[in-house]
Protein backbone atom coordinates (compact mmCIF):
# COMPACT_ATOMS: atom_id res chain seq x y z
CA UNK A 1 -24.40 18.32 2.49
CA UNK A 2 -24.67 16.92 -0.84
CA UNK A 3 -21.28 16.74 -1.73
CA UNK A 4 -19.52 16.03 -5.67
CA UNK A 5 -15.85 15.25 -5.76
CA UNK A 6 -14.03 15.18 -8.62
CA UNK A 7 -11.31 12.23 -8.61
CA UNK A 8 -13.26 9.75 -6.13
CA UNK A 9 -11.27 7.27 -7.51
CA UNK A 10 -7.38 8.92 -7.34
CA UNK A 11 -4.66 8.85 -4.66
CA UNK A 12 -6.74 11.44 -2.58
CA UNK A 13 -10.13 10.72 -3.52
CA UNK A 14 -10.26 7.50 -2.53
CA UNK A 15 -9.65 8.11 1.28
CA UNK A 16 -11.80 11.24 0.96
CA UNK A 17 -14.93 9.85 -0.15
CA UNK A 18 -15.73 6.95 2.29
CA UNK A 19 -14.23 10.07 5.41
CA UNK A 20 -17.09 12.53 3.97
CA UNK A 21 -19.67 9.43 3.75
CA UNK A 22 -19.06 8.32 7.18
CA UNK A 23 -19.92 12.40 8.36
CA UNK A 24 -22.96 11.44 7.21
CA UNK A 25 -22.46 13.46 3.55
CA UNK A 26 -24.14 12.84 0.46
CA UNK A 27 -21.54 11.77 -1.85
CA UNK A 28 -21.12 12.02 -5.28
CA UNK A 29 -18.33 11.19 -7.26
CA UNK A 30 -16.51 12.22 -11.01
CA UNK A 31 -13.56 10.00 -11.95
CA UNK A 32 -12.65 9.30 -15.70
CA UNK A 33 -11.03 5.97 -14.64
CA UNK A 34 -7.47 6.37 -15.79
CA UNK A 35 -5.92 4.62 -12.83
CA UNK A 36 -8.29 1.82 -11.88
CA UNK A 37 -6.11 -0.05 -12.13
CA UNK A 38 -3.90 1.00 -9.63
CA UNK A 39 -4.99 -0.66 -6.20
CA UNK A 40 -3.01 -1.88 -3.13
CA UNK A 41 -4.64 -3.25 -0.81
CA UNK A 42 -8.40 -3.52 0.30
CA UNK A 43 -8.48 -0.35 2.39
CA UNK A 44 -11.85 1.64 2.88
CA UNK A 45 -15.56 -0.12 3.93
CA UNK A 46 -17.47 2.50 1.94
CA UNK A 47 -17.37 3.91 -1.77
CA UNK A 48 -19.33 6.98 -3.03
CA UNK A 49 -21.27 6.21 -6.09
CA UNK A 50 -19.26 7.61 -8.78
CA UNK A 51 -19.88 9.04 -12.32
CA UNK A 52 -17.43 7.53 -15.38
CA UNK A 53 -17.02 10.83 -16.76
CA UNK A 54 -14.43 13.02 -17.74
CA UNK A 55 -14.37 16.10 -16.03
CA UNK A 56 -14.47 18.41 -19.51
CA UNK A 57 -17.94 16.89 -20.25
CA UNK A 58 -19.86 17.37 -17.29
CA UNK A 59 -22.99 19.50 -17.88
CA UNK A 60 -24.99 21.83 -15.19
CA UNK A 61 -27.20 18.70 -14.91
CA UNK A 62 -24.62 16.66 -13.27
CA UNK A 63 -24.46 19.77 -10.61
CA UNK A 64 -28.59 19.41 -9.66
CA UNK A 65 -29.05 19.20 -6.02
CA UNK A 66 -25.59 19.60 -5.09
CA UNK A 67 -24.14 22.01 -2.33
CA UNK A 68 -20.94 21.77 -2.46
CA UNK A 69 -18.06 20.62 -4.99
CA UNK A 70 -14.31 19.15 -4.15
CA UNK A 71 -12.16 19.24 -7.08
CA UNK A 72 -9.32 17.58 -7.07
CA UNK A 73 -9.32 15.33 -10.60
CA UNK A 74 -6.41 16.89 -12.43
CA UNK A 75 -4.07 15.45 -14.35
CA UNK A 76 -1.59 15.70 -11.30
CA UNK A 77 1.98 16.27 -11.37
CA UNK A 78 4.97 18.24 -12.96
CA UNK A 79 6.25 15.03 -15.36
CA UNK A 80 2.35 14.45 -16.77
CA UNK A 81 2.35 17.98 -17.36
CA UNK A 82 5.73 17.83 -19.45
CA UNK A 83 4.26 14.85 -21.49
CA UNK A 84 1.87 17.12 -22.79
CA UNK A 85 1.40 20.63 -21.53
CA UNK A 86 -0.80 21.72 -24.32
CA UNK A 87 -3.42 18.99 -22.54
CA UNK A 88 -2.29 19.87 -19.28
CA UNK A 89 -3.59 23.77 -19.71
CA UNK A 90 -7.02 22.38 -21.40
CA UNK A 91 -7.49 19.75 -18.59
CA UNK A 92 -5.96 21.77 -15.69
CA UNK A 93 -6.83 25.11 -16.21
CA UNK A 94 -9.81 25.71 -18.65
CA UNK A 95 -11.70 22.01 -17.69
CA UNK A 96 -11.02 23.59 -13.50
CA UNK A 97 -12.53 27.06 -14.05
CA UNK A 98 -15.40 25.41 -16.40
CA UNK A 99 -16.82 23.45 -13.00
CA UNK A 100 -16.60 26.04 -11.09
CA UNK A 101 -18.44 28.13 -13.59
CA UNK A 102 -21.47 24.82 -13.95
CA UNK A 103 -21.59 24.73 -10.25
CA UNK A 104 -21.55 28.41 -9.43
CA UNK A 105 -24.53 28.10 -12.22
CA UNK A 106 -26.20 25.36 -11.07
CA UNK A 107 -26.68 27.21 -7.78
CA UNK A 108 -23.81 25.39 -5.71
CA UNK A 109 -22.88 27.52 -2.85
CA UNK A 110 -18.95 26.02 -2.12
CA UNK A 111 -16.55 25.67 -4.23
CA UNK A 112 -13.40 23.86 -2.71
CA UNK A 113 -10.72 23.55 -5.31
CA UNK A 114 -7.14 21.40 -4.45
CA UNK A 115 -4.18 23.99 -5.51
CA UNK A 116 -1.20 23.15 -4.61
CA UNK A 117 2.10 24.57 -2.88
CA UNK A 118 4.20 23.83 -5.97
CA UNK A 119 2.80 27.23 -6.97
CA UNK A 120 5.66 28.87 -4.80
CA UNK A 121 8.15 27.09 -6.93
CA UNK A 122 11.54 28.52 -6.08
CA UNK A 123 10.80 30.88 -2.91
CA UNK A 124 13.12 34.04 -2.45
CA UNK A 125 14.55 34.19 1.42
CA UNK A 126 15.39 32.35 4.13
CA UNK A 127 12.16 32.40 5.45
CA UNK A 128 8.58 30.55 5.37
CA UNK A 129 6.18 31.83 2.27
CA UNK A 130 2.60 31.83 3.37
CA UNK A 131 -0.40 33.16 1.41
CA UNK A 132 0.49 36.47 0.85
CA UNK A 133 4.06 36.03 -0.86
CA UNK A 134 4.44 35.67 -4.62
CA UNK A 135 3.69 32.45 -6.39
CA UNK A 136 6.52 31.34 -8.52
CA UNK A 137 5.39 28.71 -10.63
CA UNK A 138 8.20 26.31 -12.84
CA UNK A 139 5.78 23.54 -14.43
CA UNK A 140 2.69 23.44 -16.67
CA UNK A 141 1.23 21.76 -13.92
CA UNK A 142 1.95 24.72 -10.86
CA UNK A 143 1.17 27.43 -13.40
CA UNK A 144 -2.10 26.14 -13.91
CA UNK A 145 -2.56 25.88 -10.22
CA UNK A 146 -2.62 29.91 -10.37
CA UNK A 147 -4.17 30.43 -13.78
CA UNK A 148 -7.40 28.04 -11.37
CA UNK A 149 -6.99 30.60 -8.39
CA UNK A 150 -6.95 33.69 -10.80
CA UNK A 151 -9.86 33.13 -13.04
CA UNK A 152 -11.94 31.72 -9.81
CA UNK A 153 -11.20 34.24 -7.29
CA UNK A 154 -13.52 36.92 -9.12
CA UNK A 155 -16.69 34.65 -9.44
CA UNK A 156 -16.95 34.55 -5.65
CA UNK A 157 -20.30 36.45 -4.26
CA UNK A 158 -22.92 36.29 -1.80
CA UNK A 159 -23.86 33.24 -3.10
CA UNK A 160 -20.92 31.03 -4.27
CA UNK A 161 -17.84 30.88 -1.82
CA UNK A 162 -14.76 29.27 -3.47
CA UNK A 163 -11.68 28.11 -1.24
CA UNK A 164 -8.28 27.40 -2.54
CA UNK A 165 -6.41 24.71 -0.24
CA UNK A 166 -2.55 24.68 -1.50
CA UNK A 167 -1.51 21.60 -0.46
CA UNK A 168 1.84 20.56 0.47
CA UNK A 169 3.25 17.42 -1.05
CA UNK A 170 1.12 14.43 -0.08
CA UNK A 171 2.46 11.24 1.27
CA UNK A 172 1.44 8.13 3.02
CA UNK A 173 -0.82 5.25 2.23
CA UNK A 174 -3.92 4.69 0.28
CA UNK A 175 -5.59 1.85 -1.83
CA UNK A 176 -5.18 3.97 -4.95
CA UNK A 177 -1.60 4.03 -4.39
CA UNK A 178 0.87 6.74 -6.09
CA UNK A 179 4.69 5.67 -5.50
CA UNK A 180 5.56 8.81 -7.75
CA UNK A 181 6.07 11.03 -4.87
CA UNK A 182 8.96 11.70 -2.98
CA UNK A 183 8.17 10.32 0.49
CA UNK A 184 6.36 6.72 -0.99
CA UNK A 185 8.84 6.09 -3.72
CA UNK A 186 11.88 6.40 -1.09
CA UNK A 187 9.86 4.07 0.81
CA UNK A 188 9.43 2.03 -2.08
CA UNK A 189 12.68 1.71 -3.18
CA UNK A 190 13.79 0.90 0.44
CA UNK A 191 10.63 -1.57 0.78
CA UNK A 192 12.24 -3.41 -2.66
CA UNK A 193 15.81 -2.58 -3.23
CA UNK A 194 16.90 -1.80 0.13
CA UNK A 195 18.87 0.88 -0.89
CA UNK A 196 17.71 4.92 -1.71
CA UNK A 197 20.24 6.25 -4.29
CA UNK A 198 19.65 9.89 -4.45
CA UNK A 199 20.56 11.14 -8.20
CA UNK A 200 20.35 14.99 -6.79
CA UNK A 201 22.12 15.91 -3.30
CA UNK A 202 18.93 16.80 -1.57
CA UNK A 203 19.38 20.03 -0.55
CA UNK A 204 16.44 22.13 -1.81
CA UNK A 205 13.58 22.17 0.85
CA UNK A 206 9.72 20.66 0.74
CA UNK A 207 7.16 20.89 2.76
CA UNK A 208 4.93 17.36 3.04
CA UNK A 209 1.50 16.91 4.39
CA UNK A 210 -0.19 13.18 4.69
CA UNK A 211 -3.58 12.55 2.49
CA UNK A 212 -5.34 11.82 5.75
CA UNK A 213 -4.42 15.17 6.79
CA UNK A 214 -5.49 16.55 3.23
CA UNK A 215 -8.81 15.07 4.11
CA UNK A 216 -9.25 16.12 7.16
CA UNK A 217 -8.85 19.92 5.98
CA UNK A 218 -11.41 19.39 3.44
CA UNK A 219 -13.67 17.96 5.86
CA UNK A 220 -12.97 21.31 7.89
CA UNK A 221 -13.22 23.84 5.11
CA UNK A 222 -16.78 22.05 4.37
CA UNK A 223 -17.95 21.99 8.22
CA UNK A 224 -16.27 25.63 8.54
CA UNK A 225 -18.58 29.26 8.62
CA UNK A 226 -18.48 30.43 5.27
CA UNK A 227 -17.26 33.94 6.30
CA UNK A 228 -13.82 31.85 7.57
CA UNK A 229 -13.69 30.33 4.25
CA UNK A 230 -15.20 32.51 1.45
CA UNK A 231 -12.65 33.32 -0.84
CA UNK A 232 -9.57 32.45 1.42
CA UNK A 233 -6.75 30.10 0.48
CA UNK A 234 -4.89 27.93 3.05
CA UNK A 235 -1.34 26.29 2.79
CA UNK A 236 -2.03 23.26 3.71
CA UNK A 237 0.56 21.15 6.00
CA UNK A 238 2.30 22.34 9.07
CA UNK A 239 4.83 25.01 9.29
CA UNK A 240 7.03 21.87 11.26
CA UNK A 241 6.99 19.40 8.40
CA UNK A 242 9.24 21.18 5.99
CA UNK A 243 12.20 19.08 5.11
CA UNK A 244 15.12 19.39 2.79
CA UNK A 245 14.80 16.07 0.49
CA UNK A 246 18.11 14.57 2.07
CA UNK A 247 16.01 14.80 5.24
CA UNK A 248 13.05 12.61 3.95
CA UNK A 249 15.79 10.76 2.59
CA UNK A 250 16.77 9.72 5.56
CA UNK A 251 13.64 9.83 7.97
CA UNK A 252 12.60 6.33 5.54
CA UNK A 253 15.88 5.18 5.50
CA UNK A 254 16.01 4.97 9.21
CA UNK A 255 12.28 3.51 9.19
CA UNK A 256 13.04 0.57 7.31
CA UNK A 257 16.05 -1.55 8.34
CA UNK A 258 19.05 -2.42 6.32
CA UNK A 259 18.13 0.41 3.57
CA UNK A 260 21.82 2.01 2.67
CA UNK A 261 21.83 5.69 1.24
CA UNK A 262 23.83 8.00 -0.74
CA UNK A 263 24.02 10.89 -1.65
CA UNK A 264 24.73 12.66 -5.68
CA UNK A 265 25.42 16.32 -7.35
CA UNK A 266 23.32 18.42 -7.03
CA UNK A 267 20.81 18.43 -10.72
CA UNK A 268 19.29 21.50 -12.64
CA UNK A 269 16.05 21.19 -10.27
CA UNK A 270 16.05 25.08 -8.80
CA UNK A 271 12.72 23.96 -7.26
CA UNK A 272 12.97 24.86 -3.58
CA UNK A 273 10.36 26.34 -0.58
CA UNK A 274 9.98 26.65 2.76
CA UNK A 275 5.68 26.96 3.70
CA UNK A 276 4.14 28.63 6.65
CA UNK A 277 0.64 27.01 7.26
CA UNK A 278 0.13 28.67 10.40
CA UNK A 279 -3.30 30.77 8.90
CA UNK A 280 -4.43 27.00 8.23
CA UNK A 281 -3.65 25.81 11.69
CA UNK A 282 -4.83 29.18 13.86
CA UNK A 283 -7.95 30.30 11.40
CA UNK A 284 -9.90 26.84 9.67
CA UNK A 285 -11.83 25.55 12.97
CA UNK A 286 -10.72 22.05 14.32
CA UNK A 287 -7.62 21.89 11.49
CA UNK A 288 -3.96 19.74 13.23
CA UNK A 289 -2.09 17.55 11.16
CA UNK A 290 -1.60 14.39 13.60
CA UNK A 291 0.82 12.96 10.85
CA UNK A 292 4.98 14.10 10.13
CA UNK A 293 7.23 11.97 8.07
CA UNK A 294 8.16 9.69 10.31
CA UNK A 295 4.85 8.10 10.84
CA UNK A 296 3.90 8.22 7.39
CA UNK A 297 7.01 5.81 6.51
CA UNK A 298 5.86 3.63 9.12
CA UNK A 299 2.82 3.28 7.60
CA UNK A 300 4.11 2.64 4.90
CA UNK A 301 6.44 -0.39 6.20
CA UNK A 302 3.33 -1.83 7.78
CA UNK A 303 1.30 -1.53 4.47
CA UNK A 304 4.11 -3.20 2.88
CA UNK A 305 4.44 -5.78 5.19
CA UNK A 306 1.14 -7.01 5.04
CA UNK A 307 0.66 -7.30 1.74
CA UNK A 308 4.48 -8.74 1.42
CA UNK A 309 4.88 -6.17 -1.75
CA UNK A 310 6.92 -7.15 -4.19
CA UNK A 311 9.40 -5.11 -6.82
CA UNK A 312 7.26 -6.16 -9.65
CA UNK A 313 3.82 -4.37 -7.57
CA UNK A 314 6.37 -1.36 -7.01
CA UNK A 315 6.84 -0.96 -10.57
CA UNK A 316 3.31 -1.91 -11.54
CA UNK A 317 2.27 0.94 -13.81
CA UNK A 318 -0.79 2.03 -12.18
CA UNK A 319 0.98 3.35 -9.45
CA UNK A 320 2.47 6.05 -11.55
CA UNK A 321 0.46 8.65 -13.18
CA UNK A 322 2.95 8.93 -16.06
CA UNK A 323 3.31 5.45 -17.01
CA UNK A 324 -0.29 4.50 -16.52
CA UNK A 325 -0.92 7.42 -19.36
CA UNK A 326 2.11 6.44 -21.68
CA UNK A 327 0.38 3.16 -21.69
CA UNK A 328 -3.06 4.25 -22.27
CA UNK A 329 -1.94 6.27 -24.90
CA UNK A 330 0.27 3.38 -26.55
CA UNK A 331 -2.36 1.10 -26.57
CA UNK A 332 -4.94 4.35 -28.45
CA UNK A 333 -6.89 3.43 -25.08
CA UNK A 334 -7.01 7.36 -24.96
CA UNK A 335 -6.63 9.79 -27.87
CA UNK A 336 -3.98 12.99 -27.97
CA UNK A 337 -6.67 14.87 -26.40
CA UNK A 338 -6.62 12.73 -23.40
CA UNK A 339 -10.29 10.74 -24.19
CA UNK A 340 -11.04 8.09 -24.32
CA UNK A 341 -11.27 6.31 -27.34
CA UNK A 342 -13.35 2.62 -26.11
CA UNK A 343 -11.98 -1.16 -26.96
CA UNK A 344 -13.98 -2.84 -29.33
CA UNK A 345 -15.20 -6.20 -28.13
CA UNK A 346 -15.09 -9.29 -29.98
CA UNK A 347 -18.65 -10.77 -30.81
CA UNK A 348 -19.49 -14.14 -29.40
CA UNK A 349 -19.44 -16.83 -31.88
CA UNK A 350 -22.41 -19.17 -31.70
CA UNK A 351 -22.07 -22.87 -31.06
C-alpha cells in the first residue's frame, strides 16, 4: 500500500516507518518537527520521506494516491495536555477528525487512528475493561481520545474503514527516545541515579505494551481483511502485562543492579485500570506481543550501556514532550497556537 503516517518522526513513528518500508510499503510521512531534536542512538537503516508539516494544514492534496493513513502525531500525553488544553482539543480532537475527513475525501480506503487506553481512566470493578465497558476519561488528552473515536466512528462506509487501536502505555527503546513514561523514566532514573524514589505508593494498576509491539499491530490491522477491521477498536497490549506501578517499579529495579527503591503516600492520582486485550489477540490475524516488562528494561540497560548514557542525556529536553514545548515556546520558536513561528537568519556580511 501507499501508506501516510502522521508522526514519522516521534517515539512511535520512528520504529514504524522503516517496519512498514521494509514490508515493502510505500511510505509517506507528516511530522511538524517538534522533537528533532530528541535522538539516542543511531537505530533504524531506513527513513520514510517525510513532509515538515503540521498536521492542521494538510490539504486533500497531500492525501493523492494514498491508501491508507496511520495517525498517530498528537500532541501526546496528560501533562502537554494540562499546559494547554485549549490547544490540546484544537490539535487532538478537531486537527484528528479533520484527516480523517481529507482522507476519507481524497478517496483513502483505511483509516487507522492511535487512541489510547487512558480513555478508561479510573475503571469500576475488580475486573479487566475491554471494548465494550465505559470510557472514563480524566485528562484533556484521554477525552480527546473519545471525542476522535466519536466523531469518526459515523464516517465509516463501504468505502472508508476506520480502526481505533487503544493502546496501552508504551515502553521500551527507540532513537526518538521519550523518558516521560513510566517504564523508561524508572529505567532512567535507575540507569543515572541508581535509585527509583516513588513520590506515590504505586498501587493503582496499568497495563503496558512495547512500541515494537504497537507496530507490529499496525502492521496487522493494515495486512488484516477489512471486514475484521472496519470500524472495530482493539485494546492493544496483552491481558498478562497489567501491572500495578509498584510492580514496574520493581521489575527495573531488579533489571539494573544496585538501583535501591522506596516506596511514598499514596497522591491525588485516582487514575487506575485493569485492560483485557484478548479481542486483539484472538480476532486481528497474526497479532502476539513477544515483549512484557521485563525484557523491555533489559533493553533498555543494553541501550544504555552502549551508548554509556549519561544524567545530563537523561535530562536532555528532547526526551520529554513537555519540556521540549516549554522551550520552544520560551524561545517564540512556536506561537500560543502551537506554530511555528521561523528564526530569522543573520545575513552574511561580505568580505
Amino acid at each position: 500500500m501507499k501508506v501516510l503516517v502522521t508522526g514519522t518522526e516521534g517515539y512511535l513513528g520512528s520504529l514504524l516507518a522503516p517496519l512498514l518500508l521494509k514490508e515493502g510499503h510505500e511510505v509517506v510521512g507528516v511530522d511538524t518537527g517538534f522533537y528533532k531534536s530528541g535522538w539516542l542512538y543511531n537505530g533504524t537503516d531506513l527513513t520514510a520521506k517525510t513532509l515538515n508539516k503540521d498536521l492542521r494544514n494538510l490539504t486533500k492534496e497531500d492525501f493523492e494516491g494514498v491508501e491508507a493513513v496511520v495517525h498517530m502525531a498528537e500532541l501526546s500525553n496528560d501533562p502537554i495536555g494540562a499546559l494547554s488544553p485549549t490547544i490540546t482539543y484544537d490539535i487532538n480532537h478537531k486537527g484528528s477528525v479533520q484527516i480523517a475527513e481529507l482522507a476519507k475525501a481524497a478517496g483513502v480506503s483505511r483509516f487507522v487512528y492511535m487512541s489510547s487506553c487512558s480513555v478508561y481512566g479510573v475503571a469500576a470493578g475488580e475486573g479487566h475493561v475491554d471494548e465494550t465497558g465505559e470510557t472514563n476519561p480524566q485528562t484533556a488528552y484521554a477525552i480527546c481520545k473519545t471525542l476522535v473515536e466519536r466523531d469518526v466512528q459515523p464516517m465509516a462506509d463501504d468505502n472508508f474503514s476506520p480502526t481505533f487501536m487503544r493502546n496501552a502505555t508504551a515502553f521500551g527503546a527507540s532513537p526518538r527516545m521519550r523518558f516521560d513514561i513510566v517504564l523508561n523514566n524508572l529505567a532512567g532514573l535507575a540507569w543515572t541515579t541508581k535509585e527509583i524514589k516513588m513520590i506515590s505508593d504505586g498501587t493503582p494498576w496499568r497495563p503496558l505494551v512495547h512500541a515494537l509491539d504497537i507496530c507490529k499491530a499496525i502492521s496487522c490491522t493494515l495486512k488484516a481483511p477489512r471486514d475484521v477491521v472496519h470500524n472495530e477498536i482493539f485494546n492493544v497490549g496483552d491481558t498478562a502485562q497489567n501491572y500495578q506501578v509498584r510492580e514496574i517499579a520493581q521489575i527495573v529495579a531488579d533489571v539494573f543492579p544496585g538501583c535501591e527503591l522506596s516506596f511514598g503516600q499514596q497522591e491525588s492520582d485516582n487514575r487506575s485500570y485493569r485492560v483485557s486485550f484478548e479481542k486483539i489477540n484472538s480476532q486481528l490475524p497474526g497479532f502476539e506481543c513477544e515483549w512484557d516488562a521485563e525484557r523491555g528494561a533489559k533493553q533498555l540497560r543494553a541501550v544504555f550501556e552502549t551508548i554509556d548514557m549519561s544524567d545530563e542525556v537523561f535530562n536532555e529536553r528532547g526526551f520529554t514532550r513537555l519540556k521540549q514545548l516549554e522551550y520552544l515556546l520560551r524561545t517564540k520558536q512556536i506561537d500560543e497556537g502551537f506554530f511555528w513561528k521561523g528564526v530569522a537568519t543573520p545575513t552574511a556580511t561580505a568580505v
